[in-house]
C-alpha atoms as a PDB file:
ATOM      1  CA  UNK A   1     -20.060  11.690  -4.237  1.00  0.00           C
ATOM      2  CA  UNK A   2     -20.850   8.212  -2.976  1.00  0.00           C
ATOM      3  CA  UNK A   3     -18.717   6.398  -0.158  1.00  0.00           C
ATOM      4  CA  UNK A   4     -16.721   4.628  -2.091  1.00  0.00           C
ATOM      5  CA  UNK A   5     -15.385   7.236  -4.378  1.00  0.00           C
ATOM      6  CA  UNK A   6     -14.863   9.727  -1.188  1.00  0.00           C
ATOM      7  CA  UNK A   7     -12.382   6.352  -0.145  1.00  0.00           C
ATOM      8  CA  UNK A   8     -10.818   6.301  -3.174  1.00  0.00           C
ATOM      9  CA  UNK A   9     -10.725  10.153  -3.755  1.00  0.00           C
ATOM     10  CA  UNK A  10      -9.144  10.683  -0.209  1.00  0.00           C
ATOM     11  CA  UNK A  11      -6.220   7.453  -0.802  1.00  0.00           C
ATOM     12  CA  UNK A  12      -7.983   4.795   1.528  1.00  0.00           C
ATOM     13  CA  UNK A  13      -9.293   2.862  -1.380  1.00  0.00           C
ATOM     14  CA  UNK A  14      -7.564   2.327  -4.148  1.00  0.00           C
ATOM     15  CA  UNK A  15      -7.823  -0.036  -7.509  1.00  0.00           C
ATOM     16  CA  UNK A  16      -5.548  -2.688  -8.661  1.00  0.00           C
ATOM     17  CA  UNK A  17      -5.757  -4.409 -12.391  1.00  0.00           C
ATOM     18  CA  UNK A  18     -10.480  -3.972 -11.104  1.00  0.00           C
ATOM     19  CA  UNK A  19      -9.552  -4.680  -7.562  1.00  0.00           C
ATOM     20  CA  UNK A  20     -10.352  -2.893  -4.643  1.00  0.00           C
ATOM     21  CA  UNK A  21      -7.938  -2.361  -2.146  1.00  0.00           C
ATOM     22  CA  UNK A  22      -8.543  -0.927   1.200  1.00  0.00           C
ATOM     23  CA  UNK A  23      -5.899   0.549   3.677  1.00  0.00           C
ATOM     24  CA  UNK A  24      -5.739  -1.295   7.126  1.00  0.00           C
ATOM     25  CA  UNK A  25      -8.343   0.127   9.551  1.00  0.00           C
ATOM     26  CA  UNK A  26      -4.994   1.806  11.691  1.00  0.00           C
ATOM     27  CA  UNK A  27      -3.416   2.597   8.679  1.00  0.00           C
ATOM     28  CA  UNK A  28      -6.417   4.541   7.053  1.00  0.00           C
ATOM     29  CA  UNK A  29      -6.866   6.091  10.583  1.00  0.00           C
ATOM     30  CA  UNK A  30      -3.517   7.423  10.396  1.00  0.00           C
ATOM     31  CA  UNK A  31      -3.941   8.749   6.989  1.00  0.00           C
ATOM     32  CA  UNK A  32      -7.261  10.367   7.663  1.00  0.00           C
ATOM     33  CA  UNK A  33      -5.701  11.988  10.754  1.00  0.00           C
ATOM     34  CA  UNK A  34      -2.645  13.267   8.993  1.00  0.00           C
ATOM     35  CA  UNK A  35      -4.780  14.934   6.368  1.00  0.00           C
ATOM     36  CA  UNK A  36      -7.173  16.441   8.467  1.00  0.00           C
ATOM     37  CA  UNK A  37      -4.104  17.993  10.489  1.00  0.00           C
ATOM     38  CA  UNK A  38      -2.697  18.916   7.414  1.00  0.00           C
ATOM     39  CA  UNK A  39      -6.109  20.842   6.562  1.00  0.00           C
ATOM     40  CA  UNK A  40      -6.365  22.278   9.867  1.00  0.00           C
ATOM     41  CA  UNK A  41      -2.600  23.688   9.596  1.00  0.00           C
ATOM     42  CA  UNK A  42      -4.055  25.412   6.283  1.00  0.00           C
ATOM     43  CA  UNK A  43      -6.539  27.068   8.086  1.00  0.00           C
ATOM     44  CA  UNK A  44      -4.552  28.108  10.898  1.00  0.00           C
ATOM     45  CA  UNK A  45      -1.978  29.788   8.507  1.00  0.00           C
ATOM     46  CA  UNK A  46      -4.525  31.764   6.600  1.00  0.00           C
ATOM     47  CA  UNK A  47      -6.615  32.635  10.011  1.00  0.00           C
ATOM     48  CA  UNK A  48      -2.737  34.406  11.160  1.00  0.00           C
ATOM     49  CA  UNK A  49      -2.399  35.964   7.713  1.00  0.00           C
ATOM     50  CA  UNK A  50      -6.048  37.095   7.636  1.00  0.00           C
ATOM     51  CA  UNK A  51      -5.244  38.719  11.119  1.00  0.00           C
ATOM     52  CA  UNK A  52      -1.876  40.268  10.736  1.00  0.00           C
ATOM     53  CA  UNK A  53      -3.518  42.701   7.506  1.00  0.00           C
ATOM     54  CA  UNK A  54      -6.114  44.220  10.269  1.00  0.00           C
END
């Protein structure tokens, strides 16, 4: 997967009637962050679940 399409697959690009929109770079930050604590909250939760069956 190329840049771009990472951008647009993770919401930081997106397309408008064949333009290209781009978040703001603090805005994209935040949204980047927010998913990446979002995944990180996923693994946490299946780490604990993983543990409490030992």
């Amino acid at each position: 997967m190329d840049a771009l399409h990472r951008l647009m697959h993770d919401g930081i690009v997106t397309e408008n009637n064949g333009r290209l929109i781009a978040m703001r770079p603090i805005e994209g930050c935040a949204h980047i962050g927010a998913k990446w604590n979002a995944h990180l909250d996923m693994a946490d939760a299946i780490h604990d679940t993983q543990a409490e069956n030992v």
